[in-house]
PDB file of N, CA and C in Angstrom:
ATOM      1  N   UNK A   1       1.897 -15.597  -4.330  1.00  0.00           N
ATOM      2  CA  UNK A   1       1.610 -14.960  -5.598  1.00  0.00           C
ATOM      3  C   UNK A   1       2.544 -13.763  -5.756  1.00  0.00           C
ATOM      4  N   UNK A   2       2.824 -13.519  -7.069  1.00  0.00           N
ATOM      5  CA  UNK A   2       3.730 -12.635  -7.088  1.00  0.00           C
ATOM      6  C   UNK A   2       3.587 -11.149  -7.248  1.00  0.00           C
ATOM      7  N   UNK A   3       4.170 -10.408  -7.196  1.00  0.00           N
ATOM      8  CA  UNK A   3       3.356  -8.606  -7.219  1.00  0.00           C
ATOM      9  C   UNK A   3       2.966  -8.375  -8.555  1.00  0.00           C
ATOM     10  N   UNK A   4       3.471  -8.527  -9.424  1.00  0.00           N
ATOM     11  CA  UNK A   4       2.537  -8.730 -11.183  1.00  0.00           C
ATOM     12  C   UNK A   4       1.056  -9.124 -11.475  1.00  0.00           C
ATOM     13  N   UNK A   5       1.236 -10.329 -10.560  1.00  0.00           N
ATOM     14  CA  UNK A   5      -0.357 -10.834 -10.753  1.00  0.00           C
ATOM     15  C   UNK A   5      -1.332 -10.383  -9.800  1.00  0.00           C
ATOM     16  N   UNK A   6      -0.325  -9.904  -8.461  1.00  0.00           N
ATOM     17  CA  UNK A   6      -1.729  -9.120  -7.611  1.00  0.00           C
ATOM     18  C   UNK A   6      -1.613  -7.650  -8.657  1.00  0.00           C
ATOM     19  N   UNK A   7      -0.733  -7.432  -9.000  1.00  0.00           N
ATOM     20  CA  UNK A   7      -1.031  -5.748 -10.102  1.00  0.00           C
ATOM     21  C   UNK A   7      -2.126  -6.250 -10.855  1.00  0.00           C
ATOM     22  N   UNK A   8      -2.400  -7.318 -11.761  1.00  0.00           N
ATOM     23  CA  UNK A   8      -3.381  -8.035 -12.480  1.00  0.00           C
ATOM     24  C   UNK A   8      -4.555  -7.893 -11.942  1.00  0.00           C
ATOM     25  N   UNK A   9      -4.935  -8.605 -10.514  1.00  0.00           N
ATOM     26  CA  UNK A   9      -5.960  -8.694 -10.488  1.00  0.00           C
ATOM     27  C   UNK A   9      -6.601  -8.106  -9.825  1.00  0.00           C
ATOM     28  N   UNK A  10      -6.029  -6.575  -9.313  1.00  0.00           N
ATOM     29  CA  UNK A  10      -6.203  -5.826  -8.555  1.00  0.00           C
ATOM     30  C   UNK A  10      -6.675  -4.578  -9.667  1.00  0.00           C
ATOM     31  N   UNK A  11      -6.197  -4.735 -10.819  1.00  0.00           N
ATOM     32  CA  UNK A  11      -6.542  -3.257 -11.892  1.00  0.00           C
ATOM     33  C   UNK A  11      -7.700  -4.211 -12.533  1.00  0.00           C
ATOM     34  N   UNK A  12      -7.895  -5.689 -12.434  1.00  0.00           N
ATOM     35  CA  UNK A  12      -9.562  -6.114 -12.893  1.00  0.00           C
ATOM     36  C   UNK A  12     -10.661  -6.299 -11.731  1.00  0.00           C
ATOM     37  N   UNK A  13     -10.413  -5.397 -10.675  1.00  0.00           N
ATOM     38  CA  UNK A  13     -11.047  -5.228  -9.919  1.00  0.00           C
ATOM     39  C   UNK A  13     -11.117  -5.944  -8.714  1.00  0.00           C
ATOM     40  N   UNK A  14     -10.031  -6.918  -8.453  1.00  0.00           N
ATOM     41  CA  UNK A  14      -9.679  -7.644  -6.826  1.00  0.00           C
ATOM     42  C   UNK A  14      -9.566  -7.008  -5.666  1.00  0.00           C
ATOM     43  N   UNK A  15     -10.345  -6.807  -4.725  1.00  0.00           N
ATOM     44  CA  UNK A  15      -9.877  -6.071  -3.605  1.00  0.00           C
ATOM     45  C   UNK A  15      -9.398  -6.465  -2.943  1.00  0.00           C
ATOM     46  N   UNK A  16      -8.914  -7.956  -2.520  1.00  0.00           N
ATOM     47  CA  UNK A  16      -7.904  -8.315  -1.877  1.00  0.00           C
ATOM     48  C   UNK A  16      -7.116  -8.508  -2.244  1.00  0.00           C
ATOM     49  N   UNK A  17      -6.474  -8.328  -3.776  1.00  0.00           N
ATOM     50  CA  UNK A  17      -5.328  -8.396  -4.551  1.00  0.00           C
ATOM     51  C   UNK A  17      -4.618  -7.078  -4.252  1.00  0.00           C
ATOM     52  N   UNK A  18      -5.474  -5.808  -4.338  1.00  0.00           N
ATOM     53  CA  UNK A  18      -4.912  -4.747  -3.491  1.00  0.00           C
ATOM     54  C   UNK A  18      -4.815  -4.485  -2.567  1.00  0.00           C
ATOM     55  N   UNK A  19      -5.686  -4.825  -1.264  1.00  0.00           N
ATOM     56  CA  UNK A  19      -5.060  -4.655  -0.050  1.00  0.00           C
ATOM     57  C   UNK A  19      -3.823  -5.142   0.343  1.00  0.00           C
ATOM     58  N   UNK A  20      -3.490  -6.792  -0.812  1.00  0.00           N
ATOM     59  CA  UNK A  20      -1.840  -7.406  -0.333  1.00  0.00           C
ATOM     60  C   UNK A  20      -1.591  -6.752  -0.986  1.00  0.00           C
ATOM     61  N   UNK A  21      -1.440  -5.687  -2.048  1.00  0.00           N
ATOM     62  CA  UNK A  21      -0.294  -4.996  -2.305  1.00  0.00           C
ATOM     63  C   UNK A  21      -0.217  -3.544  -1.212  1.00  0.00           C
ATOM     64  N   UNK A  22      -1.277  -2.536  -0.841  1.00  0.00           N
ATOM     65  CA  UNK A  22      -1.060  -1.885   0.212  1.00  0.00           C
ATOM     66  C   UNK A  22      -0.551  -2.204   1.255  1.00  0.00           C
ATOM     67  N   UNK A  23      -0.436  -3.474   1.652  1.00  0.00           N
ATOM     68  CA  UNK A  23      -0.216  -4.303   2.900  1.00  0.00           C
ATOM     69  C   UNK A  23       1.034  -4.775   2.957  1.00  0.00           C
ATOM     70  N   UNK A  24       1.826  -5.246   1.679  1.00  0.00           N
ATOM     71  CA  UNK A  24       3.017  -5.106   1.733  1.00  0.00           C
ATOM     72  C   UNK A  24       3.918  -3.944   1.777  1.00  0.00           C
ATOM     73  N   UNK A  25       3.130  -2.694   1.285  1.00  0.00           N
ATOM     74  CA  UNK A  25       4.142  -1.661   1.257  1.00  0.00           C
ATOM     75  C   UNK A  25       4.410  -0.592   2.255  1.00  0.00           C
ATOM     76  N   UNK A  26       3.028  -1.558   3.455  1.00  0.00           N
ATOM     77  CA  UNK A  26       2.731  -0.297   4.179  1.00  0.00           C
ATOM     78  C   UNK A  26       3.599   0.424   5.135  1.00  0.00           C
ATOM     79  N   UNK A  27       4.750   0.100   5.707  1.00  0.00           N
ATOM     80  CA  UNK A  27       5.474   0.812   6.030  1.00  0.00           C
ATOM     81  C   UNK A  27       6.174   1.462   5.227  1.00  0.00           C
ATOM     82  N   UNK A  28       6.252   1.964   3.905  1.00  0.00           N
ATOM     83  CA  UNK A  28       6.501   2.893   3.257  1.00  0.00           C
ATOM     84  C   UNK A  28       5.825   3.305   2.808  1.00  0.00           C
ATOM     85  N   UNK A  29       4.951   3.647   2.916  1.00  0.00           N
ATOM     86  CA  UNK A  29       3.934   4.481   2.436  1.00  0.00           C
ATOM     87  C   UNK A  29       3.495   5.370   3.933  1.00  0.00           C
ATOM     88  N   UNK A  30       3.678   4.685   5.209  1.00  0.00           N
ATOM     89  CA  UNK A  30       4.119   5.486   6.406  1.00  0.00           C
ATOM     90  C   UNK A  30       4.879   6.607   6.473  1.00  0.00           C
ATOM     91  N   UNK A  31       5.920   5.845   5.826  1.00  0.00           N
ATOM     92  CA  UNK A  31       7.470   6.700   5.857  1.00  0.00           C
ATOM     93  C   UNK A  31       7.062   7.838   5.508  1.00  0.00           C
ATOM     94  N   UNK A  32       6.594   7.631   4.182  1.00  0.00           N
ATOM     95  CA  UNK A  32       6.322   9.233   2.822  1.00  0.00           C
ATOM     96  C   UNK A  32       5.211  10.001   3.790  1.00  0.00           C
ATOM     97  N   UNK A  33       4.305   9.360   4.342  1.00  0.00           N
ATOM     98  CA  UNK A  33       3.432   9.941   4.746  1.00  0.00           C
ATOM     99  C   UNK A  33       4.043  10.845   5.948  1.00  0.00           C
ATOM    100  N   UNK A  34       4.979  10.453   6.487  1.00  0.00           N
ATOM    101  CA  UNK A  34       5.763  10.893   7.659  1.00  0.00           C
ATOM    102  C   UNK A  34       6.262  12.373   7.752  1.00  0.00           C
ATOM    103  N   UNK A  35       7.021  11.756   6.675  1.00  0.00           N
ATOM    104  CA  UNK A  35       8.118  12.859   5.544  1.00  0.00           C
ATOM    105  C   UNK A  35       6.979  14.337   5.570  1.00  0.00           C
ATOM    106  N   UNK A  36       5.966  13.906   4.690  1.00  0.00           N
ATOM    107  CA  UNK A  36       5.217  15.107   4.192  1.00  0.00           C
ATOM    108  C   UNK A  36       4.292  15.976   5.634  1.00  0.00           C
ATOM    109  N   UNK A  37       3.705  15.184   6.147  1.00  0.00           N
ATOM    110  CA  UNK A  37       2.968  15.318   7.855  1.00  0.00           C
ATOM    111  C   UNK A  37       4.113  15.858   9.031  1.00  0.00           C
ATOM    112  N   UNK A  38       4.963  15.286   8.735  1.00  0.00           N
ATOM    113  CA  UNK A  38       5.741  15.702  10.167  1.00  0.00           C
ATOM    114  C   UNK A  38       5.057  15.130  11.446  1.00  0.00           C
ATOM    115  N   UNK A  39       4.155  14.121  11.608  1.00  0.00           N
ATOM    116  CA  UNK A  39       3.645  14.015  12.597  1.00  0.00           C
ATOM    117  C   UNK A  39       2.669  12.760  12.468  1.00  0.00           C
ATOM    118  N   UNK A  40       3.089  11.895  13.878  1.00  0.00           N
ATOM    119  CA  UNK A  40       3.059  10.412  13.862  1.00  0.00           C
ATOM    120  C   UNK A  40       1.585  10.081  13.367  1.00  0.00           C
ATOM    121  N   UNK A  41       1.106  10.732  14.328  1.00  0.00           N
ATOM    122  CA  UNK A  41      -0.179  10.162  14.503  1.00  0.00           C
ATOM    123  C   UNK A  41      -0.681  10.917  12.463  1.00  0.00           C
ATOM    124  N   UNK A  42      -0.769  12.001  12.482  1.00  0.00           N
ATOM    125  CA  UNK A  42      -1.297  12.446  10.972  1.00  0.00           C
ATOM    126  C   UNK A  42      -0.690  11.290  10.320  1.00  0.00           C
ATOM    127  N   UNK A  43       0.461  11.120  10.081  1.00  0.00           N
ATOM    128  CA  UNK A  43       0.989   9.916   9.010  1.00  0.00           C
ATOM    129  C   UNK A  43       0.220   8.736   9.123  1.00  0.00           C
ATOM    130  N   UNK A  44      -0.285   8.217  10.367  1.00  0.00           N
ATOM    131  CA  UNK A  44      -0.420   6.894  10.622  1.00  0.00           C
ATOM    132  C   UNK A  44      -1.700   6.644  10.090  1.00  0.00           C
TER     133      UNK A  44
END
């Protein structure tokens, strides 16, 4: 499925439509978290 339609069915209330989208991004969303924390474990 493509990231449009998990955006779809994740803003009509899918929660596993959003976890695959958190789940794909999650090493960047690490990263940022990294960036701002300075520190592994806080980011993680």
């Amino acid at each position: 499925m493509d990231s449009l339609k998990r955006v779809a069915r994740a803003k009509a209330g899918d929660k596993q439509a959003l976890l695959d989208l958190v789940l794909a991004r999650e090493r960047e969303f690490y990263g940022l978290s990294y960036v701002y924390m300075r520190n592994e474990q806080d980011a993680a």
